[in-house]
Protein backbone atom coordinates (compact mmCIF):
# COMPACT_ATOMS: atom_id res chain seq x y z
CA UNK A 1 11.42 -15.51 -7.75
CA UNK A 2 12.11 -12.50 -9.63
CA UNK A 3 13.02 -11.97 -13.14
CA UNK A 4 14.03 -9.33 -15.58
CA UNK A 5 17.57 -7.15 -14.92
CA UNK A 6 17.61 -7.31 -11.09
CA UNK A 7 14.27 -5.29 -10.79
CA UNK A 8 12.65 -6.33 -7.85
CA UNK A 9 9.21 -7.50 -8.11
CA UNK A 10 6.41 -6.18 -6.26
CA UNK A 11 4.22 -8.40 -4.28
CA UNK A 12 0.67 -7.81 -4.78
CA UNK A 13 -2.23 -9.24 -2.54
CA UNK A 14 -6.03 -8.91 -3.53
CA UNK A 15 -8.68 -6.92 -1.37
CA UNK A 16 -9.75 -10.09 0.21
CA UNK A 17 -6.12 -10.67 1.36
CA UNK A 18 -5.43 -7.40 2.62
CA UNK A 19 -8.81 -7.41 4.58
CA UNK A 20 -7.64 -10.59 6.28
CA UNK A 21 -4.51 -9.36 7.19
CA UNK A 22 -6.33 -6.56 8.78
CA UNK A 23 -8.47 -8.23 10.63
CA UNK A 24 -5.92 -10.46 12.09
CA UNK A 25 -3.77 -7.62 12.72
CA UNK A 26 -0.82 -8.50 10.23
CA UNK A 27 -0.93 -5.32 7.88
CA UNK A 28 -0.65 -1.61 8.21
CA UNK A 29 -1.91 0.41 5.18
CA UNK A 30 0.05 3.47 3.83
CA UNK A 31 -2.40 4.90 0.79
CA UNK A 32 0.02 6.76 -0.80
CA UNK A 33 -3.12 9.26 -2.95
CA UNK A 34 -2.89 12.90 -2.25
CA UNK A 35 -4.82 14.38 1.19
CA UNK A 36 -7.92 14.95 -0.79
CA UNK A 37 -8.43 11.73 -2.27
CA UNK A 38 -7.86 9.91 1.00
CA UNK A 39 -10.41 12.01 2.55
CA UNK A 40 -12.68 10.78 0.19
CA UNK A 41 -12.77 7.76 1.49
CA UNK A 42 -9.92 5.10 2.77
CA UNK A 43 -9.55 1.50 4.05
CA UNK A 44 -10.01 1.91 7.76
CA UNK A 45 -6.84 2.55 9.55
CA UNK A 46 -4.20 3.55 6.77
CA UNK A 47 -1.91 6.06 7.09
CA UNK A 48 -2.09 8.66 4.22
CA UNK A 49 1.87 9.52 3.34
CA UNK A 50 0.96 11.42 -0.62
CA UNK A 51 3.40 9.99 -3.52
CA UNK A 52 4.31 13.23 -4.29
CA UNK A 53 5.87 13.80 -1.15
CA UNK A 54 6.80 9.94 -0.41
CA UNK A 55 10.14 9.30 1.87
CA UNK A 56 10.60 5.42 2.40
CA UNK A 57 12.44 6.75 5.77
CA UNK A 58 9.35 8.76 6.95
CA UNK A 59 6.91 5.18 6.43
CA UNK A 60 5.77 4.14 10.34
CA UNK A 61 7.24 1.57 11.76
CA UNK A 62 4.83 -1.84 10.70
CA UNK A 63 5.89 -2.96 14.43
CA UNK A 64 5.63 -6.42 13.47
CA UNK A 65 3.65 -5.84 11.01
CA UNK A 66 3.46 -6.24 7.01
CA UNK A 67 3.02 -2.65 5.44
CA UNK A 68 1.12 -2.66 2.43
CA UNK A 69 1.13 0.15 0.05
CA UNK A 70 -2.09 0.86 -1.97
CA UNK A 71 -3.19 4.10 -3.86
CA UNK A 72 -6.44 4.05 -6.20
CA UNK A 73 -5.34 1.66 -9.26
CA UNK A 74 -2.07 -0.10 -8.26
CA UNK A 75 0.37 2.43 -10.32
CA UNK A 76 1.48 5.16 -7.50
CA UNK A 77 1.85 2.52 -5.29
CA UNK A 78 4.31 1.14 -7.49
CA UNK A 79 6.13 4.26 -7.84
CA UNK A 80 6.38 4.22 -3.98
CA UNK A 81 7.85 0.84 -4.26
CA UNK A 82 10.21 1.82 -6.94
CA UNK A 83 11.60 4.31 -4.27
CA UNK A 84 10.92 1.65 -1.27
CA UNK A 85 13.78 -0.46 -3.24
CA UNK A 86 16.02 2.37 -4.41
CA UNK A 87 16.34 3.22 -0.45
CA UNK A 88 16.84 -0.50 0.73
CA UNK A 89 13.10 0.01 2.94
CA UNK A 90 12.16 -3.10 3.42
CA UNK A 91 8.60 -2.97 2.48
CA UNK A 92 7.53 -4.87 -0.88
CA UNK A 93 3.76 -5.25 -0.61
CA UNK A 94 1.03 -3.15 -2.21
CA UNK A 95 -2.64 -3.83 -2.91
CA UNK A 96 -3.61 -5.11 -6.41
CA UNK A 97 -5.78 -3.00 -8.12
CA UNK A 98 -5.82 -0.55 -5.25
CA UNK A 99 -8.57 0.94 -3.57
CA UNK A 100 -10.34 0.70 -6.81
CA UNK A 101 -10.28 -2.93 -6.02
CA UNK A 102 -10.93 -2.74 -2.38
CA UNK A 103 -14.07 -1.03 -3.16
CA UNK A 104 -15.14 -3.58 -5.64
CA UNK A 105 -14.99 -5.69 -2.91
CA UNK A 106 -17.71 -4.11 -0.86
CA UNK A 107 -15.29 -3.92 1.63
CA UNK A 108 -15.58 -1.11 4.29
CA UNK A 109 -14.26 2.58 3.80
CA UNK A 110 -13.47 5.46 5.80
CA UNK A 111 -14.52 8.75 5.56
């Protein structure tokens, strides 16, 4: 359900989620930090597409797939879902707490 003034909510999932989508090949990850952050370290197999340059019509196609936004705390990804909406994309999803969160969770990252 949503409420407020027609402002689509975003879904959120937790680390633990997102790791079992993963694993049974249900998600693709866009990590919408810039270059150098994502180098730093990523969830294995995202895509890096930087908010500052973010284009809901450049996001890969999820193929079947649920794309889930994350960036490090939950608020760019946001802002990429903001746009998401204002272009009709249909993607929705981002990671709660972000790869903050994901990291919390001792779960693996890429380098």
């Amino acid at each position: 359900m949503v409420f407020g003034l027609g402002k689509p909510q975003h879904k959120e999932i937790t680390a633990q989620q997102l790791d079992a989508m993963l694993s049974a090949g249900e998600a693709l990850v866009v990590d919408v930090r810039e270059a150098d952050e994502f180098a730093a370290g990523h969830i294995p197999g995202a895509v890096n597409m930087p908010l500052s340059k973010f284009q809901p019509s450049k996001l890969p196609h999820p193929q079947g797939k649920t794309l889930v936004l994350n960036c490090l705390g939950g608020k760019r990804s946001g802002m990429a879902l903001d746009k998401c909406g204002v272009a009709q994309a249909e993607v929705d999803t981002h990671l709660a707490g972000g790869f903050g969160a994901w990291q919390a969770a001792s779960l693996p990252v890429e380098r």
